[in-house]
N, C-alpha and C. Protein backbone atom coordinates (compact mmCIF):
# COMPACT_ATOMS: atom_id res chain seq x y z
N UNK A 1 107.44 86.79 106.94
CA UNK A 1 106.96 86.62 105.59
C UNK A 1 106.49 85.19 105.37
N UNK A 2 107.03 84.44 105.84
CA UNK A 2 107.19 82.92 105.56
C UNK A 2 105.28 82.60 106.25
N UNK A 3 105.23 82.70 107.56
CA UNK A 3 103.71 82.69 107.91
C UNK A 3 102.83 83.52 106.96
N UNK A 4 103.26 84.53 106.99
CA UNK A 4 102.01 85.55 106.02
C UNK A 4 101.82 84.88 104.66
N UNK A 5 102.84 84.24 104.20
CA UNK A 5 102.63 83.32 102.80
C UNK A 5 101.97 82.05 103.16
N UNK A 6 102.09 81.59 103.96
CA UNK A 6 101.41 80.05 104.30
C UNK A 6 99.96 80.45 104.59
N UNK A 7 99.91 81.53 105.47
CA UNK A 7 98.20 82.30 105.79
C UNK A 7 97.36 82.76 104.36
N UNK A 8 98.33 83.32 103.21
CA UNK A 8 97.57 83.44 102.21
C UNK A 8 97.17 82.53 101.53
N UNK A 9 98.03 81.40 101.76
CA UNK A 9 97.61 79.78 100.80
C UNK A 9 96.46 79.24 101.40
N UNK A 10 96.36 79.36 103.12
CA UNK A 10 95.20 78.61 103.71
C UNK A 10 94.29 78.81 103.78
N UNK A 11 93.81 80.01 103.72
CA UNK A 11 92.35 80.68 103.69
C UNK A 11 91.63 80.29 102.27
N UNK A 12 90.30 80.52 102.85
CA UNK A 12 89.57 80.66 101.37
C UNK A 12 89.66 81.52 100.35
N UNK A 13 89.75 81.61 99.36
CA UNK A 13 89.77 82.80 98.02
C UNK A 13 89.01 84.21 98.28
N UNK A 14 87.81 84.06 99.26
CA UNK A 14 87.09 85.52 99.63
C UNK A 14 87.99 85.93 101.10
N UNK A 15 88.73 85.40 101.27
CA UNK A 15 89.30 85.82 103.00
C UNK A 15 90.25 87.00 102.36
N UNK A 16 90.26 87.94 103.21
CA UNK A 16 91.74 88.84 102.61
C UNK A 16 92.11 88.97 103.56
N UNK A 17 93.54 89.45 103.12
CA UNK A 17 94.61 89.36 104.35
C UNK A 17 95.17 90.19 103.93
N UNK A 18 95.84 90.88 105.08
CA UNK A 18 96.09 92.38 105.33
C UNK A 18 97.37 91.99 105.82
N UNK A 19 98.27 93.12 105.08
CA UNK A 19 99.35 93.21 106.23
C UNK A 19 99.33 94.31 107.17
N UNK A 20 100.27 93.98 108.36
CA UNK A 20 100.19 94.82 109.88
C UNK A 20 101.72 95.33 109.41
N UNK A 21 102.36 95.36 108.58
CA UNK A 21 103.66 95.31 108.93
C UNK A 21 104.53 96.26 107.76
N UNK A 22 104.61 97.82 108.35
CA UNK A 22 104.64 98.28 106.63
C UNK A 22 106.08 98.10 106.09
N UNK A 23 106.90 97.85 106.86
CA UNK A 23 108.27 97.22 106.38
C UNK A 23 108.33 96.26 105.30
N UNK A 24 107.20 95.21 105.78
CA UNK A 24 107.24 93.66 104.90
C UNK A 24 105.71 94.00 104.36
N UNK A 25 104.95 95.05 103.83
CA UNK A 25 103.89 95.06 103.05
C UNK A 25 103.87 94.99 101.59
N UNK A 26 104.60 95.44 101.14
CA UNK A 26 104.97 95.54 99.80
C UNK A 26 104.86 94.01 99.42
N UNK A 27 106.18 93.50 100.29
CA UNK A 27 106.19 92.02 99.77
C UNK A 27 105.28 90.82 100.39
N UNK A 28 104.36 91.14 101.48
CA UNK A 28 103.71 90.46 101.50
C UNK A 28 102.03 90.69 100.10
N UNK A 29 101.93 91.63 99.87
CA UNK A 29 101.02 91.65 98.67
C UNK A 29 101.78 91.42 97.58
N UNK A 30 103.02 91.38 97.07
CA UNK A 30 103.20 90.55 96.02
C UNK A 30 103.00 89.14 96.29
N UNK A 31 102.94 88.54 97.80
CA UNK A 31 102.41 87.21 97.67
C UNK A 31 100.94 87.07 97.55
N UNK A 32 100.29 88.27 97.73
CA UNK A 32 98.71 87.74 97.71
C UNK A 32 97.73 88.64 98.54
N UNK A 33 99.02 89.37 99.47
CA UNK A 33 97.40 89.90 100.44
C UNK A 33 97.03 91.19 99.62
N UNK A 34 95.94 91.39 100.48
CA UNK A 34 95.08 92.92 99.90
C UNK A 34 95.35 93.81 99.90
N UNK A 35 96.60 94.33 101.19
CA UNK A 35 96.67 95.45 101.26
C UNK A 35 97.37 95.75 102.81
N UNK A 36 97.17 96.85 103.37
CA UNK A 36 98.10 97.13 104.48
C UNK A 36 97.50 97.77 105.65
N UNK A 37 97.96 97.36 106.97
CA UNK A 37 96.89 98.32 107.92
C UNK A 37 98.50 99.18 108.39
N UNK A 38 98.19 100.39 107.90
CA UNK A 38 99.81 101.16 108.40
C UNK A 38 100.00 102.20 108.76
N UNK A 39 100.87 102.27 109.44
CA UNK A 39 101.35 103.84 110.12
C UNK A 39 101.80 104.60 109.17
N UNK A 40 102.36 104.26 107.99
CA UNK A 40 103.56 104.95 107.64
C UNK A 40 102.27 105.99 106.85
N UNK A 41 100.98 105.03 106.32
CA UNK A 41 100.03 106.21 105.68
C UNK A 41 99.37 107.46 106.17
N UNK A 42 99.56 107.22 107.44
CA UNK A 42 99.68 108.79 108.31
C UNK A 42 100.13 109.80 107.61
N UNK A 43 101.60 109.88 107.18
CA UNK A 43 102.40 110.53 107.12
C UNK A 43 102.42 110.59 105.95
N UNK A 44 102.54 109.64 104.46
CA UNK A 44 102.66 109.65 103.47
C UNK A 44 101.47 108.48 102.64
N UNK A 45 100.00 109.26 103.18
CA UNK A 45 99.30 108.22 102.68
C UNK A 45 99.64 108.19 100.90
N UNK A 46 99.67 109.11 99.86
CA UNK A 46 99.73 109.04 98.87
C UNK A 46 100.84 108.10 98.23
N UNK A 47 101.59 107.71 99.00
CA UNK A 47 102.76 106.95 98.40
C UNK A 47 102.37 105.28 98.89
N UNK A 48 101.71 105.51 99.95
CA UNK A 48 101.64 103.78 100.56
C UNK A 48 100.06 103.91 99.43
N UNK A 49 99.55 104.70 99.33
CA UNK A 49 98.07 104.03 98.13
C UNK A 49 98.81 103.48 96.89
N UNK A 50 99.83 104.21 96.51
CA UNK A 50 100.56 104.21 95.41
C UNK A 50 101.14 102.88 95.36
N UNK A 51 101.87 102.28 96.35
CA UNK A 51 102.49 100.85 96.26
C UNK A 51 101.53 99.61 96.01
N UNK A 52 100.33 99.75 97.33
CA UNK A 52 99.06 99.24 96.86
C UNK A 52 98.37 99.26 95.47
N UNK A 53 98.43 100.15 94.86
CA UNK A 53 97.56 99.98 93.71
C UNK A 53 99.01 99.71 92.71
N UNK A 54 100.22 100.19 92.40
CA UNK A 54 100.43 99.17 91.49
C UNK A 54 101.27 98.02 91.94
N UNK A 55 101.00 97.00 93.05
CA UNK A 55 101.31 96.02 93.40
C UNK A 55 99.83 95.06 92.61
N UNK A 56 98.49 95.99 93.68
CA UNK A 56 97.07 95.41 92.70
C UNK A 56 97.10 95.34 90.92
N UNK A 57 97.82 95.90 90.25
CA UNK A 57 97.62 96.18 89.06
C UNK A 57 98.96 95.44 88.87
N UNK A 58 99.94 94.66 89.22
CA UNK A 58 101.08 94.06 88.56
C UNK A 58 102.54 94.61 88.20
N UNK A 59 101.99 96.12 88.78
CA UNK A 59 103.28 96.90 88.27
C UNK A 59 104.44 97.10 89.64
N UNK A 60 104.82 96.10 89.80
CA UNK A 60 106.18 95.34 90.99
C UNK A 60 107.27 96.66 90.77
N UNK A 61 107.68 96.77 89.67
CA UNK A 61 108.65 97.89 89.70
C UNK A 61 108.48 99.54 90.07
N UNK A 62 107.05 99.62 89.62
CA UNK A 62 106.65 101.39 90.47
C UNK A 62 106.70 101.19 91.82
N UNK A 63 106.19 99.91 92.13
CA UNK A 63 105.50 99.70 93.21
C UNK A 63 107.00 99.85 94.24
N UNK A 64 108.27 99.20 93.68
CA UNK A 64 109.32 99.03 94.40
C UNK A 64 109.69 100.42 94.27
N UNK A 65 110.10 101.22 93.60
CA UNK A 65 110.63 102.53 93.44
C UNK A 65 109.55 103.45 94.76
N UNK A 66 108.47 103.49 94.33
CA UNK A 66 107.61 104.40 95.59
C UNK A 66 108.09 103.98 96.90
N UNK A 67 108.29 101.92 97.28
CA UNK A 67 108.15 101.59 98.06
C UNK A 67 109.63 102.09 98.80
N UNK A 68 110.38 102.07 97.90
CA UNK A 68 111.82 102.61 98.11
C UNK A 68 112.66 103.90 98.68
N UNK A 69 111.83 104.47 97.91
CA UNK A 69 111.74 106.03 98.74
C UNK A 69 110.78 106.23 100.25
N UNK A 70 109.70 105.23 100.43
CA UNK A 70 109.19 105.41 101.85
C UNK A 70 109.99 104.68 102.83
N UNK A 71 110.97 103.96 102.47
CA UNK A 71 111.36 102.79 103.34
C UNK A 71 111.91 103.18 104.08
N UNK A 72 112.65 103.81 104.34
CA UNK A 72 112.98 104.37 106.33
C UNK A 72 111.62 105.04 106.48
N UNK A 73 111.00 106.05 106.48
CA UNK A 73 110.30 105.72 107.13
C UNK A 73 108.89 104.53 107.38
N UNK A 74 108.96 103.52 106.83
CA UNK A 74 108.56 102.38 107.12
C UNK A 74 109.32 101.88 108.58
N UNK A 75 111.01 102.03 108.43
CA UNK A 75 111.30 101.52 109.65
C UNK A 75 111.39 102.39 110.84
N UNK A 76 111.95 103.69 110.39
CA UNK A 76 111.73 104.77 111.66
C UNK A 76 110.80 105.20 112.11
N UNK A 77 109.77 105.08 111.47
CA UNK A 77 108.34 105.74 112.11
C UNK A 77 108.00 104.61 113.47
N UNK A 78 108.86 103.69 114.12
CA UNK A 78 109.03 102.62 114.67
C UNK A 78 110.17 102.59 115.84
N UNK A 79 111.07 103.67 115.71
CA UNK A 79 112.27 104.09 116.31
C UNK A 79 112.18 104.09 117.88
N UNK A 80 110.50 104.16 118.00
CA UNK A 80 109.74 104.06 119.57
C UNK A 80 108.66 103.50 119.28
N UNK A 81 108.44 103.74 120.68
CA UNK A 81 106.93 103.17 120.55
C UNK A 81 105.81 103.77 119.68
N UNK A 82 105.09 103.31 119.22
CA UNK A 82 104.27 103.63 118.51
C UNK A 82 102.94 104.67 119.28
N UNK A 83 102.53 105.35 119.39
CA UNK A 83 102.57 106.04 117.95
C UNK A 83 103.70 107.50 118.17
N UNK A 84 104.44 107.79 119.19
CA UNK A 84 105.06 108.70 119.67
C UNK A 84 105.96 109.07 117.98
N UNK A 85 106.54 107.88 117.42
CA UNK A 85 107.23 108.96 116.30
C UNK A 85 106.00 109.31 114.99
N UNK A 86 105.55 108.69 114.90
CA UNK A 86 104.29 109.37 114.22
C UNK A 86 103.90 110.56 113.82
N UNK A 87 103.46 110.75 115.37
CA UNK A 87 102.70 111.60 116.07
C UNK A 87 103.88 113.11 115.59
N UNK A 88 105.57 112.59 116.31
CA UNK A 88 106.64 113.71 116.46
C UNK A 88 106.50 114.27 114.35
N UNK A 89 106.31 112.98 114.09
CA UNK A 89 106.59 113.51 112.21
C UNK A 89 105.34 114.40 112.19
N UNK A 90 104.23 113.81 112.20
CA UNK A 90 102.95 114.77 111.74
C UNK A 90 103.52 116.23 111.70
N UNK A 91 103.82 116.24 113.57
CA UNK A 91 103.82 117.49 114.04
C UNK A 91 104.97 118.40 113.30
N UNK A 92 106.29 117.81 112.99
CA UNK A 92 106.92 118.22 112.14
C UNK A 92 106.76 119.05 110.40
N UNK A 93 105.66 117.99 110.29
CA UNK A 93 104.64 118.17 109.18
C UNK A 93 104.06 119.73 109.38
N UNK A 94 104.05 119.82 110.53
CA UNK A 94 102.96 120.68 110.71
C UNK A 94 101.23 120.73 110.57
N UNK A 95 100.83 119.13 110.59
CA UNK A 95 99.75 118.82 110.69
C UNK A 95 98.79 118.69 112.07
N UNK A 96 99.64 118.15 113.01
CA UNK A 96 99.01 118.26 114.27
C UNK A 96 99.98 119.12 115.06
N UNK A 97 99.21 119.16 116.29
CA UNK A 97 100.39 120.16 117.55
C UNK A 97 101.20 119.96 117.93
N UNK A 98 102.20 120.47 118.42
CA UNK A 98 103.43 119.04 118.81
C UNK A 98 102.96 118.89 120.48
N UNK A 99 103.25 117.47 120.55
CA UNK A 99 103.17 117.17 122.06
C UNK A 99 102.34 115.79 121.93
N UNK A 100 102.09 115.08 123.55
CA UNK A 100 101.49 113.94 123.43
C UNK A 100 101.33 113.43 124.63
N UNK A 101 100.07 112.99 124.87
CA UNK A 101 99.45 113.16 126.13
C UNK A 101 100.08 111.66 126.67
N UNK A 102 100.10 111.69 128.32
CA UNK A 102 100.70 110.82 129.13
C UNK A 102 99.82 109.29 128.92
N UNK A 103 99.83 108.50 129.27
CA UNK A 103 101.58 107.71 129.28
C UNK A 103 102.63 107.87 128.34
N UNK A 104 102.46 108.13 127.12
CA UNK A 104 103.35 108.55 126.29
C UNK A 104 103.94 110.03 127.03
N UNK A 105 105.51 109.76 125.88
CA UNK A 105 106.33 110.81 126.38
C UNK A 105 106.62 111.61 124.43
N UNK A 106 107.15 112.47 124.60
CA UNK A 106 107.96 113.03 123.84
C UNK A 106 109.17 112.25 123.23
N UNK A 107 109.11 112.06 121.42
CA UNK A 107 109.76 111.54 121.04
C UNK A 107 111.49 111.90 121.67
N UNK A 108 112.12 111.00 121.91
CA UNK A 108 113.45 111.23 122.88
C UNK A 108 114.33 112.11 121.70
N UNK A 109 115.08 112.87 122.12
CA UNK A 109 115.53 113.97 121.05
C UNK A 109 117.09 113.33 119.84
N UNK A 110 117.25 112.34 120.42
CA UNK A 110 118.41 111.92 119.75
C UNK A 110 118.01 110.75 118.13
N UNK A 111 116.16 110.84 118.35
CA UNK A 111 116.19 110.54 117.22
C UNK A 111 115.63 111.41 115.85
N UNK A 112 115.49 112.52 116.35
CA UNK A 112 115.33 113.84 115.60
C UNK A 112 115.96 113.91 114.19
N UNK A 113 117.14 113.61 114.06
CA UNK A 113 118.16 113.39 113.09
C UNK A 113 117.40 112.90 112.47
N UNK A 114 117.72 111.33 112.65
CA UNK A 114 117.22 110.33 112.40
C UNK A 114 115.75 110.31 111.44
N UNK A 115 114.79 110.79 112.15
CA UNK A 115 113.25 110.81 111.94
C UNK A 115 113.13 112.09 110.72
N UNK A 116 113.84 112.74 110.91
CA UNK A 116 113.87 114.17 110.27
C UNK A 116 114.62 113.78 108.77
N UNK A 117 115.16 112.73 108.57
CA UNK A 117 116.49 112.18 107.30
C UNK A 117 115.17 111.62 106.61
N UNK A 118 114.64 110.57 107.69
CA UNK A 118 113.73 109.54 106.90
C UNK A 118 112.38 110.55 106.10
N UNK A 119 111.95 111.44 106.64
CA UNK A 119 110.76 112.40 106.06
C UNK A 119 111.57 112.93 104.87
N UNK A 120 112.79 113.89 105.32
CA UNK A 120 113.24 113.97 103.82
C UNK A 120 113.15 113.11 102.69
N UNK A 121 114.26 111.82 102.58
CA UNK A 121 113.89 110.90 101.78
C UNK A 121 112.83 110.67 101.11
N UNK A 122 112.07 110.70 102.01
CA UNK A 122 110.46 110.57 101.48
C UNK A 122 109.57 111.68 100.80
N UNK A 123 110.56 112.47 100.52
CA UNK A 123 110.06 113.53 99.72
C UNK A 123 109.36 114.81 100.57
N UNK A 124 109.40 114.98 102.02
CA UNK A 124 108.97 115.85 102.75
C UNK A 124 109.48 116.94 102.99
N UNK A 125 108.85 118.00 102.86
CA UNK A 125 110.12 119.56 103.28
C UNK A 125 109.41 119.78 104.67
N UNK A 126 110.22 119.86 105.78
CA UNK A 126 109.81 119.88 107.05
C UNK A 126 111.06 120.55 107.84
């Protein structure tokens, strides 16, 4: 956070800055940046637009409540390598097929629980 705040002070006023990081996005656009490059909107784009726009519009408290309910999966969608739990939620979703082509493997099964708690939370029936 501490760099991403010093990066928003140094740039020029037209530079935007993005966060990579959907754990620390929320609070890095209450310091200033634009917005978020994220995984978690895969899965729940309507809720990560939702934090974005009322973080853009000033409203810190919707913004924390939405952000609140996505927040495991902010951190579990991370539980591996990327994009393998993703990919395992979609498919859970029932949006894509399940499976995932080599070098990647199959999300390891012991975080099933786990990955499957955080979608709930987040308002998912899966």
């Amino acid at each position: 956070m501490g760099r991403g705040s010093d990066l928003i002070n140094m740039v020029p006023e037209d530079f935007m800055v993005y966060s990579g990081d959907d754990a620390t996005s929320m609070a890095l656009m209450m310091l200033g940046a634009q917005g978020v490059i994220s995984v978690t909107a895969n899965v729940v784009p309507r809720e990560c637009q939702d934090v974005c726009d009322f973080v853009a519009a000033g409203e810190f408290q919707k913004a924390r409540l939405v952000n609140e309910r996505i927040s495991q999966l902010n951190t579990n969608l991370f539980i591996e390598a990327n994009p393998i739990p993703v990919k395992w939620a979609l498919s859970e979703m029932g949006k894509i097929n399940k499976g995932i082509r080599l070098p990647l493997v199959d999300l390891d099964q012991q975080y099933y629980k786990t990955l499957r708690s955080a979608l709930i939370d987040a308002g998912i029936k899966c």
